[in-house]
N, C-alpha and C. Protein backbone atom coordinates (compact mmCIF):
# COMPACT_ATOMS: atom_id res chain seq x y z
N UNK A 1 104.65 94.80 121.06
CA UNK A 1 104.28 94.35 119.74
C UNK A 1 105.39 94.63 118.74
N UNK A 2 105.58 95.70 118.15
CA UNK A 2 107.04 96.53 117.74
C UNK A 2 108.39 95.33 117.75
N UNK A 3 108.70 95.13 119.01
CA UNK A 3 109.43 94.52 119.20
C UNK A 3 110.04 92.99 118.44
N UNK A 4 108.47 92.40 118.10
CA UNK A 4 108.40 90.97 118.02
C UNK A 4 107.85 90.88 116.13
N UNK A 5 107.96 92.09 115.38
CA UNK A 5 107.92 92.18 114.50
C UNK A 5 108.36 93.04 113.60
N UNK A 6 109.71 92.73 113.29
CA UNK A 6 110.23 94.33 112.50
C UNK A 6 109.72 94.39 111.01
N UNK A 7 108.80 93.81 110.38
CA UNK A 7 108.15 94.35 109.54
C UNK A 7 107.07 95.68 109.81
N UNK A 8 107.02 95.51 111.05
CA UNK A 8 105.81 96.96 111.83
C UNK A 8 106.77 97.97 111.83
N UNK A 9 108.36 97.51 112.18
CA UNK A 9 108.94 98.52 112.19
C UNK A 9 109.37 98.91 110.75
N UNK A 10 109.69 98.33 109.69
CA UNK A 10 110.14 98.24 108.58
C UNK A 10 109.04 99.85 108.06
N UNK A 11 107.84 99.06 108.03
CA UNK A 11 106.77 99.90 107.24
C UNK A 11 106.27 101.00 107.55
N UNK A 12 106.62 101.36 108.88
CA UNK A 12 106.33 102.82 109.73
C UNK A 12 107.36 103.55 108.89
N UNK A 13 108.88 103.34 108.91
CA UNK A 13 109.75 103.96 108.30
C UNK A 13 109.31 103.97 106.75
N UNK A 14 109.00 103.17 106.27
CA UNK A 14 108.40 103.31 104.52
C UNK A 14 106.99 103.78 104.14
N UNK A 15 106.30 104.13 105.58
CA UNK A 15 104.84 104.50 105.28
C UNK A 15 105.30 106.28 105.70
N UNK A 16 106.20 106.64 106.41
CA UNK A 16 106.63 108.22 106.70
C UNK A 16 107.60 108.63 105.42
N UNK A 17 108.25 107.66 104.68
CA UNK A 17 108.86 108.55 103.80
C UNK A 17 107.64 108.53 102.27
N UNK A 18 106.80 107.51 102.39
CA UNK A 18 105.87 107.61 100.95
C UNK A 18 104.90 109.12 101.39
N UNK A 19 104.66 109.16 102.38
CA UNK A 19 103.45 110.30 102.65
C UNK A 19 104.42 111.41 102.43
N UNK A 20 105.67 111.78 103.08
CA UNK A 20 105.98 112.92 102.88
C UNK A 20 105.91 113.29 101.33
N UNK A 21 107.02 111.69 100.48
CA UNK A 21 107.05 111.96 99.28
C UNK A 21 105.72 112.26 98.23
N UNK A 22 104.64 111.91 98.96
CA UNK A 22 103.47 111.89 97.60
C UNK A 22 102.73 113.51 98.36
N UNK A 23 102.99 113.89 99.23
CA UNK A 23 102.96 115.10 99.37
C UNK A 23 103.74 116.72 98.40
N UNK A 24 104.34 115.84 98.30
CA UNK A 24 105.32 117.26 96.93
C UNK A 24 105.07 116.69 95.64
N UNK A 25 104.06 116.13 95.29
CA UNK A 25 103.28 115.66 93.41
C UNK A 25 103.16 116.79 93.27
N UNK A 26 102.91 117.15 91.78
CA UNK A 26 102.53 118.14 91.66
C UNK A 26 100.86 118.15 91.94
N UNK A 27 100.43 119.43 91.78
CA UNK A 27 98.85 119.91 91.92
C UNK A 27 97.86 118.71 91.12
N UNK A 28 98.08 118.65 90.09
CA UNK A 28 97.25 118.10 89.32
C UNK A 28 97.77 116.21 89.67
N UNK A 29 98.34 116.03 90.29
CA UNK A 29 98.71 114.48 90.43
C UNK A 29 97.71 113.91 91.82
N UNK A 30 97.83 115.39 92.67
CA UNK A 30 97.41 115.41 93.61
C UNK A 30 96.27 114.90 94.35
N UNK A 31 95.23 114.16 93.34
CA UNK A 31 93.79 113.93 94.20
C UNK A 31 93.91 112.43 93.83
N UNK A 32 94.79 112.30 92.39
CA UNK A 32 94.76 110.94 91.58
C UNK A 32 95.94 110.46 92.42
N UNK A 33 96.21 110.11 91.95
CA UNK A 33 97.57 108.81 91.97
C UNK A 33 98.47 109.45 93.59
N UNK A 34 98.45 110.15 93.67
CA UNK A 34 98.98 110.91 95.01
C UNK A 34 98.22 110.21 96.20
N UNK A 35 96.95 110.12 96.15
CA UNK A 35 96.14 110.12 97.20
C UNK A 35 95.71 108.72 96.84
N UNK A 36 95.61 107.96 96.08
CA UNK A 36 95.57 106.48 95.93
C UNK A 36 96.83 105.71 96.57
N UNK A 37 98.33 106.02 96.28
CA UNK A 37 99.08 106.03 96.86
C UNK A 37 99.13 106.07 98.20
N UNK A 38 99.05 106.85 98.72
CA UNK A 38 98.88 107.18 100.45
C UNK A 38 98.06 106.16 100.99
N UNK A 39 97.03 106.00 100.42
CA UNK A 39 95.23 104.91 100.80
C UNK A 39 96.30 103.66 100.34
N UNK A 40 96.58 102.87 99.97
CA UNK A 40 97.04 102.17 99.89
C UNK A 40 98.44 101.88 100.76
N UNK A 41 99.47 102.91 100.74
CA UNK A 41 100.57 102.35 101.80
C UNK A 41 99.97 102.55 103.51
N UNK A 42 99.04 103.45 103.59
CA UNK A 42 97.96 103.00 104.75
C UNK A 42 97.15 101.61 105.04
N UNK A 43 96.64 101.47 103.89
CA UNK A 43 96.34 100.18 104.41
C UNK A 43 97.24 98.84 104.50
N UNK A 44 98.29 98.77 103.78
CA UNK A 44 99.12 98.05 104.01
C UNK A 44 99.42 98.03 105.69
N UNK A 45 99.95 99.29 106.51
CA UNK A 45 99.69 99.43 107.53
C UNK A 45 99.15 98.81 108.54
N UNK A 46 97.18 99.21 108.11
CA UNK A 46 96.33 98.55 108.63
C UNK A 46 96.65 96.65 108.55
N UNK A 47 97.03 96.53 107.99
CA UNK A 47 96.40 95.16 107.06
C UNK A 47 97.75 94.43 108.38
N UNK A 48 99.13 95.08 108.19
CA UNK A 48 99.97 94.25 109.10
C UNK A 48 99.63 94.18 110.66
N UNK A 49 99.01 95.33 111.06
CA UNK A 49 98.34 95.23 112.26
C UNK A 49 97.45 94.76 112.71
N UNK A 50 96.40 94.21 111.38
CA UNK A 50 95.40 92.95 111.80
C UNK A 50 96.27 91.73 111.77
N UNK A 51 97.21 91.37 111.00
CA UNK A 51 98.07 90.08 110.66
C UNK A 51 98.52 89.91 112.08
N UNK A 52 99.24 91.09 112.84
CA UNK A 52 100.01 90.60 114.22
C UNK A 52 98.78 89.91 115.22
N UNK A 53 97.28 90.42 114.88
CA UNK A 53 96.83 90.53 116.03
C UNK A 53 95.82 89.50 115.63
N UNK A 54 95.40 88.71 114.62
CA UNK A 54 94.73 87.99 114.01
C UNK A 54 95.20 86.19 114.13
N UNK A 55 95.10 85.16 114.24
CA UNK A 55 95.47 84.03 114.16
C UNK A 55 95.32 83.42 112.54
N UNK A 56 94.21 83.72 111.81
CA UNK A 56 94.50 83.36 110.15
C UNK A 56 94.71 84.57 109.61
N UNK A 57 96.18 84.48 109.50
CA UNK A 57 96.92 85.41 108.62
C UNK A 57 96.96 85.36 107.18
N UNK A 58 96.98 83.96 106.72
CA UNK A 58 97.09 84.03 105.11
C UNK A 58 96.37 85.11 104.32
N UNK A 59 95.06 85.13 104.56
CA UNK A 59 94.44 86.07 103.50
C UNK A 59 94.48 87.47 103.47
N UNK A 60 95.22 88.10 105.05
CA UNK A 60 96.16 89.10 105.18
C UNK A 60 97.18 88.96 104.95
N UNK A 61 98.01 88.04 105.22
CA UNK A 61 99.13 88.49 104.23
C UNK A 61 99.39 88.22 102.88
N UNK A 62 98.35 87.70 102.11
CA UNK A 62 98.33 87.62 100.66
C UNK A 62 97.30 89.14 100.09
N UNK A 63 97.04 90.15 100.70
CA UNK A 63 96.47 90.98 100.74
C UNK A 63 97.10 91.70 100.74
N UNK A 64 98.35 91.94 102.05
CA UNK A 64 99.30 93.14 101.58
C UNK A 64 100.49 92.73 100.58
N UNK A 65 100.75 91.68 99.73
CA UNK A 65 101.47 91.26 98.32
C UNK A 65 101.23 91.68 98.06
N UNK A 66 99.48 91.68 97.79
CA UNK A 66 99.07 92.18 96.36
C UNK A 66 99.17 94.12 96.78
N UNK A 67 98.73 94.70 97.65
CA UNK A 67 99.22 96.16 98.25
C UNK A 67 100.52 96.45 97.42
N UNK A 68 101.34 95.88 97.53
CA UNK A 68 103.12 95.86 97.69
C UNK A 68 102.78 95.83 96.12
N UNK A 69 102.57 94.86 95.01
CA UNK A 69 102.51 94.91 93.94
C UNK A 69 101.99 96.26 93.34
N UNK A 70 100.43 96.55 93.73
CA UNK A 70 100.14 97.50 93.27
C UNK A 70 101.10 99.05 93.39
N UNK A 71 101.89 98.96 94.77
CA UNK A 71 102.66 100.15 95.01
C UNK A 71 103.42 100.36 93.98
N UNK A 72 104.38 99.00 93.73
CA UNK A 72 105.14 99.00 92.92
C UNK A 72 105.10 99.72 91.51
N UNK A 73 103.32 99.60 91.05
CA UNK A 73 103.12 99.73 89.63
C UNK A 73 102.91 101.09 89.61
N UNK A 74 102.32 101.79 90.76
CA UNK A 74 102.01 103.39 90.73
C UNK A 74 103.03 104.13 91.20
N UNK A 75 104.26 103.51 91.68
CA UNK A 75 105.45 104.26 92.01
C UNK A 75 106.22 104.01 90.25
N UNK A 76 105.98 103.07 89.60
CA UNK A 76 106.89 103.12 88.32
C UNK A 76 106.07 104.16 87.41
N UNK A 77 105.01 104.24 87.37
CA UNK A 77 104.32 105.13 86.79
C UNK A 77 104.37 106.55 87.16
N UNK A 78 104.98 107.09 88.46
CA UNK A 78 104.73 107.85 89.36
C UNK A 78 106.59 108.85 88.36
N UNK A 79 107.22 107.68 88.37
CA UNK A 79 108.58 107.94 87.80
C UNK A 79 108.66 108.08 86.84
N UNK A 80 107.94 107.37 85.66
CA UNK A 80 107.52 107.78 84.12
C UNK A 80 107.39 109.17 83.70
N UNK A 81 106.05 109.76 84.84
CA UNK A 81 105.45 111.31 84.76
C UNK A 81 106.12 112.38 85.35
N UNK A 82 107.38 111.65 86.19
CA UNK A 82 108.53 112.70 86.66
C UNK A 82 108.03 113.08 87.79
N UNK A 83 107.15 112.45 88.71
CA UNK A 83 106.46 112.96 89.65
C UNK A 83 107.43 112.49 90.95
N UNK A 84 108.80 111.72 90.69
CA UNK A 84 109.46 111.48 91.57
C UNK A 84 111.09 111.05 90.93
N UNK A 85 112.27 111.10 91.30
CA UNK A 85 113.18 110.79 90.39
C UNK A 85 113.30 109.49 90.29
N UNK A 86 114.29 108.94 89.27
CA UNK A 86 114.87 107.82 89.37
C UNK A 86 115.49 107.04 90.64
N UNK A 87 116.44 108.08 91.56
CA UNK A 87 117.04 107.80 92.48
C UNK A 87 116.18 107.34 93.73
N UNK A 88 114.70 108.32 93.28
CA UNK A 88 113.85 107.78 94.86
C UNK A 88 112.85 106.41 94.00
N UNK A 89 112.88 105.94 92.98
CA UNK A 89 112.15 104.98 92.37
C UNK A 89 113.11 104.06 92.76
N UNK A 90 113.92 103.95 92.57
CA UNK A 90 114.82 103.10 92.25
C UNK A 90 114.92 102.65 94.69
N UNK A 91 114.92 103.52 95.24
CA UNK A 91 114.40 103.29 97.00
C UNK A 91 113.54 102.43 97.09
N UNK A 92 112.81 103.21 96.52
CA UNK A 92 111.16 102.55 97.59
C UNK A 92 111.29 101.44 96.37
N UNK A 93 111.69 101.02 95.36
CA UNK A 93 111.43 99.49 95.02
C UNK A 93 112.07 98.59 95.57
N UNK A 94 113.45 99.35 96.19
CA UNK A 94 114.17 98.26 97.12
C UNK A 94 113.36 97.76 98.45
N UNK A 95 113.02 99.41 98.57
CA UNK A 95 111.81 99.09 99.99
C UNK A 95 110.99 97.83 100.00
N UNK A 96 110.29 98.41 98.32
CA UNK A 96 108.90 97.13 98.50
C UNK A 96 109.27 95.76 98.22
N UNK A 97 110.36 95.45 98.03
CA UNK A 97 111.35 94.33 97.37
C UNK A 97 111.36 93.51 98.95
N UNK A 98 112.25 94.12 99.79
CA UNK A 98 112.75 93.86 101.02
C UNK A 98 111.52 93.69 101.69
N UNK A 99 110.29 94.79 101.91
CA UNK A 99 109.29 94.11 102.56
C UNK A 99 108.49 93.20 101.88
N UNK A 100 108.32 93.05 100.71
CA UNK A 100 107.57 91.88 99.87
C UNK A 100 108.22 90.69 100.38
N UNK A 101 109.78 90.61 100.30
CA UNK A 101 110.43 89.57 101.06
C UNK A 101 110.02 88.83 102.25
N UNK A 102 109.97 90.06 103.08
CA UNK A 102 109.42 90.06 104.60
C UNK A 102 108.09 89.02 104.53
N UNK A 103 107.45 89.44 103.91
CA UNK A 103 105.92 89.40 103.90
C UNK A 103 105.91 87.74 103.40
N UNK A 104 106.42 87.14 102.54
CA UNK A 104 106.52 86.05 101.52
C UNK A 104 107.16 85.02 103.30
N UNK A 105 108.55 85.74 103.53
CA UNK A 105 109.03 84.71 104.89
C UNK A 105 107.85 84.50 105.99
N UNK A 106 106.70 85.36 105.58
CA UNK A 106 105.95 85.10 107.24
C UNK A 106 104.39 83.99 106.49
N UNK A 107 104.25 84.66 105.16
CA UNK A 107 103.36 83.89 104.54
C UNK A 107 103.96 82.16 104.42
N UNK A 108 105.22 82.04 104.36
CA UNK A 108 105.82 80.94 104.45
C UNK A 108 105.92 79.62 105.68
N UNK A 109 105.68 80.67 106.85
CA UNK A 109 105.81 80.03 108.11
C UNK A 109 104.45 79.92 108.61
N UNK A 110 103.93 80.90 108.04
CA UNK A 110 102.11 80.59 108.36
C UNK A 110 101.47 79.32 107.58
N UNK A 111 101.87 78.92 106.53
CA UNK A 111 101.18 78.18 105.64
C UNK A 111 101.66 76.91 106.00
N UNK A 112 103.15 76.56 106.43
CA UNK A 112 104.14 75.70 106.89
C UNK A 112 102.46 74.96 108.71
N UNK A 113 102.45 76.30 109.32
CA UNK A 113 101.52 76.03 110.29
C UNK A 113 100.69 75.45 110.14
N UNK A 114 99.94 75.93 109.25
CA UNK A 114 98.36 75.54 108.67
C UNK A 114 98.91 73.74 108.28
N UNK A 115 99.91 73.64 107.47
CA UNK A 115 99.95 72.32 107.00
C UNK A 115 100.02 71.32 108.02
N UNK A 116 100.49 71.55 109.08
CA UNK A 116 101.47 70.45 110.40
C UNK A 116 99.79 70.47 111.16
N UNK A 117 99.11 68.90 111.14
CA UNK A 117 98.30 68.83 112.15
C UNK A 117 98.53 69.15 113.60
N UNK A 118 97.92 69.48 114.80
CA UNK A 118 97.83 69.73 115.62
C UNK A 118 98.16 69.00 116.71
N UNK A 119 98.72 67.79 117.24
CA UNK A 119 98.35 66.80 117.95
C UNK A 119 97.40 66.51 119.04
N UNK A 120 96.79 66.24 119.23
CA UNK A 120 95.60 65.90 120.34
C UNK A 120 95.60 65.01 121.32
């Protein structure tokens, strides 16, 4: 599976560095935005592993966009409150940039599918 999709591989590497990172929030960040964070780059996770294994992908992969968006907005916020630096904000947006990319090229080729009748 791995093999035939390096967005699985992409997001394993960006789902191990968000957990470590939302692990050192401080105390009080910790139940909020820390742990919403995590639940969310988890399910992104989840969500690509139903997409590989699923035949209608669209509404999974317009599901983890919107994931990827929301990350985006609680990692800029996350950087506002100093709960992470500039230097690692300024990462993981490249991250979610590059896999939003990812995600947009496969939503592209799926929808491309859906359009082309079948022949019979």
């Amino acid at each position: 599976m791995k093999e035939n999709y390096p967005i699985f591989e992409k997001w394993t590497k960006i789902l191990d560095w968000i957990l470590a990172t939302v692990e050192k929030y401080p105390k009080n960040a910790r139940f909020t935005i820390s742990t919403k964070i995590a639940n969310m780059a988890l399910e992104v996770m989840e969500k690509i592993i139903e997409a590989i294994y699923t035949k209608n992908r669209l509404y999974i992969l317009q599901s983890i966009n919107l994931y990827i968006e929301k990350l985006r907005v609680f990692f800029r916020i996350s950087m506002e409150r100093r709960y992470i630096s500039i230097r690692q904000y300024e990462y993981i947006i490249n991250e979610l940039n590059e896999t939003g990319m990812m995600v947009g090229g496969w939503l592209k080729v799926e929808t491309n599918r859906k359009s082309i009748p079948a022949d019979n």
